[in-house]
PDB file of N, CA and C in Angstrom:
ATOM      1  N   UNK A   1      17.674  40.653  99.115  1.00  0.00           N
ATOM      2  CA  UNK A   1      16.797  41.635  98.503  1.00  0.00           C
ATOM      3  C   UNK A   1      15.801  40.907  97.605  1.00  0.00           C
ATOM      4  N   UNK A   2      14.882  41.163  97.962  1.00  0.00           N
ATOM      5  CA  UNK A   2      13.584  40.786  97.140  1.00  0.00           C
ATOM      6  C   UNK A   2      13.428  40.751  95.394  1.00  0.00           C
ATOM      7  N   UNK A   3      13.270  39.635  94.792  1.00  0.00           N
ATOM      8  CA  UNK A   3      13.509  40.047  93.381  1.00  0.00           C
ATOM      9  C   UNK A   3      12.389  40.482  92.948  1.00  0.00           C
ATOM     10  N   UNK A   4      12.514  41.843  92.335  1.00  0.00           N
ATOM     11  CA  UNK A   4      10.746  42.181  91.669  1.00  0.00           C
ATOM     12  C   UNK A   4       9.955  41.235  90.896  1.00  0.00           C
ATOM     13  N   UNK A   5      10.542  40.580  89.698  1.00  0.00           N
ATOM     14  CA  UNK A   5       9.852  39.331  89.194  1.00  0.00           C
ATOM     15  C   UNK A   5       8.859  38.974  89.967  1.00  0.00           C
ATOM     16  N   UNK A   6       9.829  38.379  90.857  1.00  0.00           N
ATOM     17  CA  UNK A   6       8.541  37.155  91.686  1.00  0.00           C
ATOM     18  C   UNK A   6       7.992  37.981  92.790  1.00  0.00           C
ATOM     19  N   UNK A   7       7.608  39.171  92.361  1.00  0.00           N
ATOM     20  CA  UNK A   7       6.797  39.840  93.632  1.00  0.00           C
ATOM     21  C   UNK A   7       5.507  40.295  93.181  1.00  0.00           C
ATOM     22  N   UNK A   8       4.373  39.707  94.047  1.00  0.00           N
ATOM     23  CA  UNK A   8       3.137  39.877  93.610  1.00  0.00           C
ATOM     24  C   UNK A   8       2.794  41.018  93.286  1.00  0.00           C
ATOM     25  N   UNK A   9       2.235  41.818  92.584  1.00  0.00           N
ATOM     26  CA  UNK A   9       1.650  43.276  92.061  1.00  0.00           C
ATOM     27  C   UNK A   9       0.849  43.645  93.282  1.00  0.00           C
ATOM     28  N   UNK A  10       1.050  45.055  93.708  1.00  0.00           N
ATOM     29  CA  UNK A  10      -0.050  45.479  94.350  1.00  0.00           C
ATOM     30  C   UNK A  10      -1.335  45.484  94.042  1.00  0.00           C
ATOM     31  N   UNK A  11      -2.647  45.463  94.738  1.00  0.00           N
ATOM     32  CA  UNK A  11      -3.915  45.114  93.931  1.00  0.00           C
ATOM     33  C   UNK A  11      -4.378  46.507  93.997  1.00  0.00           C
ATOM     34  N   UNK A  12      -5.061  46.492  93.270  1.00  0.00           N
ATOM     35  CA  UNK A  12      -5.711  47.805  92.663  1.00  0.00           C
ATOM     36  C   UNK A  12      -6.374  48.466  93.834  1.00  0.00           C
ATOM     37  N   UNK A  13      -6.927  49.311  93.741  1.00  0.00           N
ATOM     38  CA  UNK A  13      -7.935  50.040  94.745  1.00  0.00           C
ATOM     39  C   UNK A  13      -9.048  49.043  94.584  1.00  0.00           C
ATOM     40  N   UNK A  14      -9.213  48.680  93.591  1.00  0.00           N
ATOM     41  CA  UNK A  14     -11.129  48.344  93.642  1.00  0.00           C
ATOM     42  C   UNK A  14     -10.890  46.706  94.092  1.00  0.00           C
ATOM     43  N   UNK A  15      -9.793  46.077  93.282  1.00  0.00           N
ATOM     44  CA  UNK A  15      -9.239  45.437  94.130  1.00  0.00           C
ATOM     45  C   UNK A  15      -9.213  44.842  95.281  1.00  0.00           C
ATOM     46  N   UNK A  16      -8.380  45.673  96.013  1.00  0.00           N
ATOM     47  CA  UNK A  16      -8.596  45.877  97.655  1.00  0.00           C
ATOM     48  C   UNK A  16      -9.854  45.960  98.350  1.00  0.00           C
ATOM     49  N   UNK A  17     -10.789  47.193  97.740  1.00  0.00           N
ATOM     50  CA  UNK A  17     -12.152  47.081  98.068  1.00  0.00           C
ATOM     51  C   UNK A  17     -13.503  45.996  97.750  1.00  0.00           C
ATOM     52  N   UNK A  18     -12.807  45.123  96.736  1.00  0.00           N
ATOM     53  CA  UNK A  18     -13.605  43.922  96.769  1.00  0.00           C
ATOM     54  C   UNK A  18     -13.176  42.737  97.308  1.00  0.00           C
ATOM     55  N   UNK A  19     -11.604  42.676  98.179  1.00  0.00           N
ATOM     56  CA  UNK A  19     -11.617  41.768  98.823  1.00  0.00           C
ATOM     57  C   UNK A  19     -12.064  42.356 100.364  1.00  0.00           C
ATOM     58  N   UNK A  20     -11.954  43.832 100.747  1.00  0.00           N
ATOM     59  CA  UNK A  20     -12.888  43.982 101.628  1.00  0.00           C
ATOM     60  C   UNK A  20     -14.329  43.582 101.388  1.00  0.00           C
ATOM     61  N   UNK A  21     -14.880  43.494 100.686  1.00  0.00           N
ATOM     62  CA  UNK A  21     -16.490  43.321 100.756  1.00  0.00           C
ATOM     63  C   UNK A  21     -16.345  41.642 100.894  1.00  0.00           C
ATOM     64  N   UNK A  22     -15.297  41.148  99.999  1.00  0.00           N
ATOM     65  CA  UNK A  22     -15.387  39.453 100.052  1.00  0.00           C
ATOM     66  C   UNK A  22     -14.684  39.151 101.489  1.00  0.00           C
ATOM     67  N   UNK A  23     -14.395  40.052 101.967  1.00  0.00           N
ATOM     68  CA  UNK A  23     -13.770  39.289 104.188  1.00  0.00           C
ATOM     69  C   UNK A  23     -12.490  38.863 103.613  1.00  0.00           C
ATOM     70  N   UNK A  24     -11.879  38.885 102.271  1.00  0.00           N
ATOM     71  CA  UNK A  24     -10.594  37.846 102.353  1.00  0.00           C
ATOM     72  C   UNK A  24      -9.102  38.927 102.514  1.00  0.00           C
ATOM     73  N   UNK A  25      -9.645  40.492 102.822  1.00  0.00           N
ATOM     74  CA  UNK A  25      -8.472  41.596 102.558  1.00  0.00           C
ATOM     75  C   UNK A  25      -8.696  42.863 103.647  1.00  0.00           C
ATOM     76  N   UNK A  26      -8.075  43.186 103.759  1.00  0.00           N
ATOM     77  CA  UNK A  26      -8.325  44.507 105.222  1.00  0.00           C
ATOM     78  C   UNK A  26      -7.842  45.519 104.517  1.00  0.00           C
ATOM     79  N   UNK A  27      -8.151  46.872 105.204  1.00  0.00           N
ATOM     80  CA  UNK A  27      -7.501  47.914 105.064  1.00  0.00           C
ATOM     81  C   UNK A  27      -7.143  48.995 106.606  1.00  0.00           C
ATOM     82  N   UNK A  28      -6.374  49.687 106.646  1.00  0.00           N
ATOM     83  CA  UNK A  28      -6.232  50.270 107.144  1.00  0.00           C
ATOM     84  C   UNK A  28      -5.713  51.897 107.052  1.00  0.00           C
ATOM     85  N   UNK A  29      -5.992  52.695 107.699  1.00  0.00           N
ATOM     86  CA  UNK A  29      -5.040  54.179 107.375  1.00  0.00           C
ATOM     87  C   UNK A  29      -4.683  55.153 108.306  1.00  0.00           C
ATOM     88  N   UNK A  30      -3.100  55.589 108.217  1.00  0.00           N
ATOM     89  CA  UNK A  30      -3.077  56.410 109.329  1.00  0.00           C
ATOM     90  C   UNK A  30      -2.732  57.474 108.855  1.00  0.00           C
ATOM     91  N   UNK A  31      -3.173  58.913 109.060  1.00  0.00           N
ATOM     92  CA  UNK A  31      -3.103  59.946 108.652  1.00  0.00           C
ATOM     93  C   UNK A  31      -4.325  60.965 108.745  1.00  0.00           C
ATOM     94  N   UNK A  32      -4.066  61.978 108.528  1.00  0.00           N
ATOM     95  CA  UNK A  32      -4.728  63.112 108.365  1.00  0.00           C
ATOM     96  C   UNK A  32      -6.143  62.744 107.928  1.00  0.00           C
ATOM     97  N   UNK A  33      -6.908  63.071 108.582  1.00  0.00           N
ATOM     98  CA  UNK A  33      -8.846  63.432 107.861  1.00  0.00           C
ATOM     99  C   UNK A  33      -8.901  64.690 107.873  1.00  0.00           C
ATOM    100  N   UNK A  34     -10.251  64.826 107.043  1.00  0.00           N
ATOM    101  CA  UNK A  34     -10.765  66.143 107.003  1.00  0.00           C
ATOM    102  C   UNK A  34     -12.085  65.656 107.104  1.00  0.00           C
ATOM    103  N   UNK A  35     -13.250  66.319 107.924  1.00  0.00           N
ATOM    104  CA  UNK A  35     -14.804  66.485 108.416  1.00  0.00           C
ATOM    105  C   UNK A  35     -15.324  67.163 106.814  1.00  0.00           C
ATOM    106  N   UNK A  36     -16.000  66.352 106.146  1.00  0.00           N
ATOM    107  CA  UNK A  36     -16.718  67.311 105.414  1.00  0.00           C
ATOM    108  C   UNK A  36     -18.512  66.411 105.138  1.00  0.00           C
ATOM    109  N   UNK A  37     -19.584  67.186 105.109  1.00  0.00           N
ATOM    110  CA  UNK A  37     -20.801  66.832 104.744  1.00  0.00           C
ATOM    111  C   UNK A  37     -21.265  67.095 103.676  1.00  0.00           C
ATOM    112  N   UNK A  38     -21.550  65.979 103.089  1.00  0.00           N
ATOM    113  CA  UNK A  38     -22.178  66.018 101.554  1.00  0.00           C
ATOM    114  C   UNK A  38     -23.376  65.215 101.565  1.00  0.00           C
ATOM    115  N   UNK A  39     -23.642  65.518 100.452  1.00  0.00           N
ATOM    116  CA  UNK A  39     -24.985  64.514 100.219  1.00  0.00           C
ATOM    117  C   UNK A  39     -25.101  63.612  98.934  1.00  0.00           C
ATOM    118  N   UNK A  40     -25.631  62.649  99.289  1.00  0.00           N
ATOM    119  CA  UNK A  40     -25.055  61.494  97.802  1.00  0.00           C
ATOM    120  C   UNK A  40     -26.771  61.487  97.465  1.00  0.00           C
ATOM    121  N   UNK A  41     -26.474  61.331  96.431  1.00  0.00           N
ATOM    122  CA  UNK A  41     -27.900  60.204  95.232  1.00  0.00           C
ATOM    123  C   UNK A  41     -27.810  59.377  96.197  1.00  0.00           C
ATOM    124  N   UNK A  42     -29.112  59.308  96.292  1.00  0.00           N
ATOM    125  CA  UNK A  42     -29.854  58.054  97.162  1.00  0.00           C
ATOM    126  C   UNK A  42     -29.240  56.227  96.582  1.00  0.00           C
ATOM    127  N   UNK A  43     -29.576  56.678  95.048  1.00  0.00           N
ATOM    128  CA  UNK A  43     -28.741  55.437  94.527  1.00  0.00           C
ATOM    129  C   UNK A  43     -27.235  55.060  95.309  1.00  0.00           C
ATOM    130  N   UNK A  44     -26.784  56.130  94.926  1.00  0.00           N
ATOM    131  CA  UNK A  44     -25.133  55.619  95.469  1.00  0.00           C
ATOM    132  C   UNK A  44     -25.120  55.552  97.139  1.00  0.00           C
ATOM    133  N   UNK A  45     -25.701  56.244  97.629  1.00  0.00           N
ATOM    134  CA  UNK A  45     -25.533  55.674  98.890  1.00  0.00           C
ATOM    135  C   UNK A  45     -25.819  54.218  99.643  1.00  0.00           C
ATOM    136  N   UNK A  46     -26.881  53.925  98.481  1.00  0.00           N
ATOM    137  CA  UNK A  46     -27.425  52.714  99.174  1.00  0.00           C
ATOM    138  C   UNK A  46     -26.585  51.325  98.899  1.00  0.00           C
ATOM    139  N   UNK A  47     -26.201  51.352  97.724  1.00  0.00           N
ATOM    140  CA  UNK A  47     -25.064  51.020  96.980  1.00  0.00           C
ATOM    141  C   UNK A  47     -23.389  50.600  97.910  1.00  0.00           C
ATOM    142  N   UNK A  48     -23.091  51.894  98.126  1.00  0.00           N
ATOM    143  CA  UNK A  48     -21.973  51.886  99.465  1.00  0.00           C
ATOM    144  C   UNK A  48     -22.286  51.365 100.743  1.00  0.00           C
ATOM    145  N   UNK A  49     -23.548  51.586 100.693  1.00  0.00           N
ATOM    146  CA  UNK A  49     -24.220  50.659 102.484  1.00  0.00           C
ATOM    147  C   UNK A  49     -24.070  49.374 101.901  1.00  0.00           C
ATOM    148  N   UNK A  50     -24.807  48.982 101.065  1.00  0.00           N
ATOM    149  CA  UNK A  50     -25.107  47.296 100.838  1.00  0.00           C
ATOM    150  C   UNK A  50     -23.535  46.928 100.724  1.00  0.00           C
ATOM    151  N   UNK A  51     -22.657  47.593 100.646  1.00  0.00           N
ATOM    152  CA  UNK A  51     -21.192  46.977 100.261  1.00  0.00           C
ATOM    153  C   UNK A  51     -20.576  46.849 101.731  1.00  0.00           C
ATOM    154  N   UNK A  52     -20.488  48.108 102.902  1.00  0.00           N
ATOM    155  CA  UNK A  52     -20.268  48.378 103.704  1.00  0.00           C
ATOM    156  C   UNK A  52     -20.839  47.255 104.315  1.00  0.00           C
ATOM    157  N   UNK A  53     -22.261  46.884 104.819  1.00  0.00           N
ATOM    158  CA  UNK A  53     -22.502  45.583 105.284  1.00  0.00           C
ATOM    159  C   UNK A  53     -22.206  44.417 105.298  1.00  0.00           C
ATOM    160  N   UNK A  54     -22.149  44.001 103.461  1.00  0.00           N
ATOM    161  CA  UNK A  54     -21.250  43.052 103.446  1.00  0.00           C
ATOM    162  C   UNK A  54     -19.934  42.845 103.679  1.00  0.00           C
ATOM    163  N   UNK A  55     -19.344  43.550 103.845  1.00  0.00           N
ATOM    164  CA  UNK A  55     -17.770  43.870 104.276  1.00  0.00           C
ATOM    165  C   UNK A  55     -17.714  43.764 105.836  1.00  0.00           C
ATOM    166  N   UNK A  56     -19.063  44.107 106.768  1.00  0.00           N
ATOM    167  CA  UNK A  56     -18.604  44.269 107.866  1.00  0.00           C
ATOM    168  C   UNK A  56     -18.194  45.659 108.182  1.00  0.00           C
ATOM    169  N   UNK A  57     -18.066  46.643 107.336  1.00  0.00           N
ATOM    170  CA  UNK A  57     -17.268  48.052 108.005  1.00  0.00           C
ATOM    171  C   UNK A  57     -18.154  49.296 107.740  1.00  0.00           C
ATOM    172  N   UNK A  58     -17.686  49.948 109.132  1.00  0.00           N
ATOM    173  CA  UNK A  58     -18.878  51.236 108.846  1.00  0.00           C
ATOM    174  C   UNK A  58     -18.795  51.802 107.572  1.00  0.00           C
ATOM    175  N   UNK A  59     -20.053  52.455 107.155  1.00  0.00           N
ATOM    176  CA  UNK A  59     -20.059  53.589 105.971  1.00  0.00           C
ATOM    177  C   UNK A  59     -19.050  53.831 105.536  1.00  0.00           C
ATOM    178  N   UNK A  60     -18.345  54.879 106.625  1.00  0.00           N
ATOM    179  CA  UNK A  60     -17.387  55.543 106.032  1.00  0.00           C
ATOM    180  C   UNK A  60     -16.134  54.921 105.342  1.00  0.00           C
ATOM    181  N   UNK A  61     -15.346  53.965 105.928  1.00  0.00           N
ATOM    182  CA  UNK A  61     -14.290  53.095 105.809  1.00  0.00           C
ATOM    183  C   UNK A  61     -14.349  52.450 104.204  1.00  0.00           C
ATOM    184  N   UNK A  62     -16.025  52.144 103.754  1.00  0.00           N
ATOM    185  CA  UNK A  62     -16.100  51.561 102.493  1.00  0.00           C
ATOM    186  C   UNK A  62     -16.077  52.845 101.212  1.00  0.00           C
ATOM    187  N   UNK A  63     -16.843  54.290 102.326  1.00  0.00           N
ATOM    188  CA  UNK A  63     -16.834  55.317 101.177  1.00  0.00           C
ATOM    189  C   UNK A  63     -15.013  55.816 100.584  1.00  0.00           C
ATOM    190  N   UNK A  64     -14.434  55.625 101.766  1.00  0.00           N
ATOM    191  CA  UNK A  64     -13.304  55.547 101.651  1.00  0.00           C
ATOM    192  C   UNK A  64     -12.589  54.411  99.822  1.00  0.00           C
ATOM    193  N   UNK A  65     -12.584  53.211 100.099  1.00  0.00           N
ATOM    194  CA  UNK A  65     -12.573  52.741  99.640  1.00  0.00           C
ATOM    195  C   UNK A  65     -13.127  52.905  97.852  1.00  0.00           C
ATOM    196  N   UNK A  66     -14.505  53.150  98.048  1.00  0.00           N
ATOM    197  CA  UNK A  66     -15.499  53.269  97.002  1.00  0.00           C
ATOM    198  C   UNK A  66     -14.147  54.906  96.379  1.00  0.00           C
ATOM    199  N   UNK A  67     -14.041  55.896  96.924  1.00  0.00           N
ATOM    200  CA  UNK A  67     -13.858  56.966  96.480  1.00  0.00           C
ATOM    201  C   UNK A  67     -12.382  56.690  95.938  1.00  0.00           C
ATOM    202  N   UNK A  68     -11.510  55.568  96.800  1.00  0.00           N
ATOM    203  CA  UNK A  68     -10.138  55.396  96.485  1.00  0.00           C
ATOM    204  C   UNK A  68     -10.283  54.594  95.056  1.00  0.00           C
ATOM    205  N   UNK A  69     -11.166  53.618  94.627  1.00  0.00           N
ATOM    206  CA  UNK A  69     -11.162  53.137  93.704  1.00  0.00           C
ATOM    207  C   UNK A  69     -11.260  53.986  92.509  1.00  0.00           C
ATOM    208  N   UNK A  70     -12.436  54.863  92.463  1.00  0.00           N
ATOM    209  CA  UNK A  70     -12.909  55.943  91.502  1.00  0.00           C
ATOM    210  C   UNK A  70     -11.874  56.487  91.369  1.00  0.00           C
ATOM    211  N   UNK A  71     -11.035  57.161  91.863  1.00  0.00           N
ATOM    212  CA  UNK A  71      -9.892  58.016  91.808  1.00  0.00           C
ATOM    213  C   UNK A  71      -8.719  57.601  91.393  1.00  0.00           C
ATOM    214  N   UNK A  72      -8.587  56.094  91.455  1.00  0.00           N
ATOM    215  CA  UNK A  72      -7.496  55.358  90.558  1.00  0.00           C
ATOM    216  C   UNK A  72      -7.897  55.008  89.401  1.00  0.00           C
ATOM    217  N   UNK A  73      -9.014  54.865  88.752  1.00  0.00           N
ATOM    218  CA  UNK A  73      -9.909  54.375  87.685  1.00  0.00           C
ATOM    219  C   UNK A  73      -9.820  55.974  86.555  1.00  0.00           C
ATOM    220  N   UNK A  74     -10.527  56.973  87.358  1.00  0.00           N
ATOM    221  CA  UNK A  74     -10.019  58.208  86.709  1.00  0.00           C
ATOM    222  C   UNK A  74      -8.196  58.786  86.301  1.00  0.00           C
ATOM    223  N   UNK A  75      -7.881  58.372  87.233  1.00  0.00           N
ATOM    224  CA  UNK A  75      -6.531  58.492  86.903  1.00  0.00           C
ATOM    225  C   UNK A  75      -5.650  57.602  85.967  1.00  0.00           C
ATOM    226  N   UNK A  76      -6.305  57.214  85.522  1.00  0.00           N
ATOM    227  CA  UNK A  76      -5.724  55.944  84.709  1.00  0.00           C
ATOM    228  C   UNK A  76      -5.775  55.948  83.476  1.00  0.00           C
ATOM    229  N   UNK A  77      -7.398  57.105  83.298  1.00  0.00           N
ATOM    230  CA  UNK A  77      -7.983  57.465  82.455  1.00  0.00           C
ATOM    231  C   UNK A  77      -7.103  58.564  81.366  1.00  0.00           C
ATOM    232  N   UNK A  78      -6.429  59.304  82.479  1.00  0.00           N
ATOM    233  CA  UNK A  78      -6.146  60.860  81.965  1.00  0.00           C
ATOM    234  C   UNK A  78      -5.031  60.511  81.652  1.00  0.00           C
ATOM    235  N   UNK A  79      -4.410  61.518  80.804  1.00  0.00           N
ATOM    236  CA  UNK A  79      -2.858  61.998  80.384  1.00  0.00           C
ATOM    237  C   UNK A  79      -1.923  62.225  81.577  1.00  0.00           C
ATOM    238  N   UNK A  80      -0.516  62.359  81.205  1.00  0.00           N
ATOM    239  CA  UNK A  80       0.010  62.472  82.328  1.00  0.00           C
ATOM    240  C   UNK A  80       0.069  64.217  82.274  1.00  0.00           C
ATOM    241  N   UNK A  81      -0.223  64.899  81.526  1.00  0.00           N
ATOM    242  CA  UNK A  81      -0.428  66.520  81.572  1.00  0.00           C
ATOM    243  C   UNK A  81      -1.290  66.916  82.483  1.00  0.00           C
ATOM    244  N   UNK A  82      -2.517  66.202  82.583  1.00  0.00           N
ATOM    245  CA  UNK A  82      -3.742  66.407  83.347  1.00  0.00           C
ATOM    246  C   UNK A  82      -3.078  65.946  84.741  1.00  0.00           C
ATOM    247  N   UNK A  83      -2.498  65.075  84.923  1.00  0.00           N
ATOM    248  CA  UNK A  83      -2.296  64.120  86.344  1.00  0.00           C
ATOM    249  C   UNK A  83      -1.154  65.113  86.611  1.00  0.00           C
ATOM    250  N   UNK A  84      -0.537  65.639  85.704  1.00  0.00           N
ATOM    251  CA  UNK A  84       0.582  66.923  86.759  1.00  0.00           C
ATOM    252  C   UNK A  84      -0.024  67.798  87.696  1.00  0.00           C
ATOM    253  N   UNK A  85      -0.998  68.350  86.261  1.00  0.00           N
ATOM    254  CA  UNK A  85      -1.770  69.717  87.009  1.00  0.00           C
ATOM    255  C   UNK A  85      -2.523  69.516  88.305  1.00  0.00           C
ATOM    256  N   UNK A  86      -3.515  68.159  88.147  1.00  0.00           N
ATOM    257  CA  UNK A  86      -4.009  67.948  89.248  1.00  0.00           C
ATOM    258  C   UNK A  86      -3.038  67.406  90.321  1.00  0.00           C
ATOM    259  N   UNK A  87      -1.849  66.740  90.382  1.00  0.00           N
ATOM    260  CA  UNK A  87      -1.051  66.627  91.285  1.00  0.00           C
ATOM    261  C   UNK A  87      -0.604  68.075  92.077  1.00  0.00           C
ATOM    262  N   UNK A  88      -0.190  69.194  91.259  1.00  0.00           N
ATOM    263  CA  UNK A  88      -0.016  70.322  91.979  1.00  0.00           C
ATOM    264  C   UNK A  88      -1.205  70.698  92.567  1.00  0.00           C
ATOM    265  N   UNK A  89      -2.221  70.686  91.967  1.00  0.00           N
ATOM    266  CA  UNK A  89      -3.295  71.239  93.096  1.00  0.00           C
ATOM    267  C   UNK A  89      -3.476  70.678  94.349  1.00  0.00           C
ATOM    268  N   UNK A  90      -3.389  69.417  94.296  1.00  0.00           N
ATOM    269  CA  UNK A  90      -3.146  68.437  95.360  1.00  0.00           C
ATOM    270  C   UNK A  90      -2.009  68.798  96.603  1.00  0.00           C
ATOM    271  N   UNK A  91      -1.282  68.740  96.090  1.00  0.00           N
ATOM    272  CA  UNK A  91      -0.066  69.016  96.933  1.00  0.00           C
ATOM    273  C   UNK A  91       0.119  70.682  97.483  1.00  0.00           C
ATOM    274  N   UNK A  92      -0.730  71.489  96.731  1.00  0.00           N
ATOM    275  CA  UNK A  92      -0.970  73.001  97.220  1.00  0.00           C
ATOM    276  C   UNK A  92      -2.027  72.923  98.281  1.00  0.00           C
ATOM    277  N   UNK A  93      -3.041  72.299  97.957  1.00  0.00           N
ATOM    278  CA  UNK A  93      -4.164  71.846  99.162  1.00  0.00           C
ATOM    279  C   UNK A  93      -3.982  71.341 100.347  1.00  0.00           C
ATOM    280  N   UNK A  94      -2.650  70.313 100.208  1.00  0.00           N
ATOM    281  CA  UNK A  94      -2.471  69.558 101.160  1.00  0.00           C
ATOM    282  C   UNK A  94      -1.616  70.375 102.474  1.00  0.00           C
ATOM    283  N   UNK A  95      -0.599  71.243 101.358  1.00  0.00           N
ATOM    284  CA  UNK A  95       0.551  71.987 102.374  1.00  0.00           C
ATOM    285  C   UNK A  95      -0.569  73.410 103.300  1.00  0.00           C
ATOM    286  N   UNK A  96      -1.546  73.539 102.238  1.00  0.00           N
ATOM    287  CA  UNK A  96      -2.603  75.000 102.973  1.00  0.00           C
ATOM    288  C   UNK A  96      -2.584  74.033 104.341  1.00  0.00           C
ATOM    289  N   UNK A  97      -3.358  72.659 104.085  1.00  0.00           N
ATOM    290  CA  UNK A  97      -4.170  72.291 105.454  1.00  0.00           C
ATOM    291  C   UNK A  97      -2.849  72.169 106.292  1.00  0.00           C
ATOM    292  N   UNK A  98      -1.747  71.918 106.131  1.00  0.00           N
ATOM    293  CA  UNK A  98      -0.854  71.773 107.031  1.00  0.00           C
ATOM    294  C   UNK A  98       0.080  72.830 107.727  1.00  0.00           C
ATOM    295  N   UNK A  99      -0.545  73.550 107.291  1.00  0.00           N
ATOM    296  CA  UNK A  99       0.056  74.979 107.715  1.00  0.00           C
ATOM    297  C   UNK A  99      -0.904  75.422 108.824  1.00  0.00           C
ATOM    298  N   UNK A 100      -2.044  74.548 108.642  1.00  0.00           N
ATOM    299  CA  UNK A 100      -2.767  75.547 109.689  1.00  0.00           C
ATOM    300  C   UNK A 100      -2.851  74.334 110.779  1.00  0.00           C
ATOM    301  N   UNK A 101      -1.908  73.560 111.394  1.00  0.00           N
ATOM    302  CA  UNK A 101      -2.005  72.476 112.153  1.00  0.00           C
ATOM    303  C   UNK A 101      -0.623  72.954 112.881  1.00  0.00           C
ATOM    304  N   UNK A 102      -0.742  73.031 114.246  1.00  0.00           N
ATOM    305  CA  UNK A 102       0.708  72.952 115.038  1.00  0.00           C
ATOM    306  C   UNK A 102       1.183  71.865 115.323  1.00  0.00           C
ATOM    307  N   UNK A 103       2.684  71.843 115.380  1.00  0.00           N
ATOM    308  CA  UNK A 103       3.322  70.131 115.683  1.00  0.00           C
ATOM    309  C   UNK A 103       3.053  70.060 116.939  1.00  0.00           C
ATOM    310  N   UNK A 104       3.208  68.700 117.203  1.00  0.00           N
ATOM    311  CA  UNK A 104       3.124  68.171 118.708  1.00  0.00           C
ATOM    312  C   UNK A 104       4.263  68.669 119.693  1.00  0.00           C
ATOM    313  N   UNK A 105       5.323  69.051 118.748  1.00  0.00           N
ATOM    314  CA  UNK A 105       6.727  69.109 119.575  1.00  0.00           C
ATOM    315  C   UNK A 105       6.094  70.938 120.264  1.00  0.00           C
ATOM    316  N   UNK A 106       5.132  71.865 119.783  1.00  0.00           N
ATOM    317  CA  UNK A 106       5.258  73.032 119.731  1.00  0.00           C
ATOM    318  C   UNK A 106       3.828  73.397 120.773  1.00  0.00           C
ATOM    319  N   UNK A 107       3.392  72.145 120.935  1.00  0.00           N
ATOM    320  CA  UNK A 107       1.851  72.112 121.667  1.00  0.00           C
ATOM    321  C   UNK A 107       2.275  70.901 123.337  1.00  0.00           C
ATOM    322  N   UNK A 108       3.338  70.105 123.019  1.00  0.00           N
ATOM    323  CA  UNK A 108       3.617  69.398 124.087  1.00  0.00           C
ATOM    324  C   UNK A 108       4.560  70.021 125.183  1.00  0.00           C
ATOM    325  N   UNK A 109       4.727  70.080 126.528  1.00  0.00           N
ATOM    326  CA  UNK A 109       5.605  70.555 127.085  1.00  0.00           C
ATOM    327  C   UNK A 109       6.830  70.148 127.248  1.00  0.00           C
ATOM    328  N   UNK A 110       8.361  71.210 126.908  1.00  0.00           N
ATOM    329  CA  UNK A 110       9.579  70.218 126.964  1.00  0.00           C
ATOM    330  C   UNK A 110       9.928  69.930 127.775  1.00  0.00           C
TER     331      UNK A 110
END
């Protein structure tokens, strides 16, 4: 069994997303998306492209990234009162979208 001591720390979100931009770190994810269209400040978009390029990875993969960082940075920020409440909303959001998804076992033939 692995001794925690000598076990490297996970790296942060932004972290992670700047050894994606530096080529020396990958990411990957499997799970659930959701389609949504927004529109960014021209600033920040261009911002996430110039990062995305240097990284090598489409748009999205870095907005990914860019948004995972922000969201650990804010969270880090807040109380753990605030990080409850918003955890339940989270987890109420998450079970809506999954309610409206059929399993494979119920859509595949037995």
């Amino acid at each position: 069994m692995p001794d925690r001591a000598t076990e490297s720390p996970e790296p942060t979100p932004a972290q992670q997303a700047a050894a994606i931009v530096l080529r020396s770190g990958q990411s990957d994810y499997a799970g659930m998306t959701v389609p949504r269209s927004h529109r960014f400040r021209l600033h920040s978009h261009d911002r996430i492209l110039a990062l995305a390029e240097a990284a090598g990875v489409p748009f999205a993969h870095m907005l990914e990234e860019v948004i995972a960082s922000g969201l650990h940075a804010i969270e880090q920020a807040l109380g753990q009162e605030h990080l409850d409440k918003i955890e339940y909303t989270r987890i109420r959001s998450m079970d809506s979208a999954m309610r409206g998804r059929k399993k494979a076992s119920d859509i595949l033939p037995g």
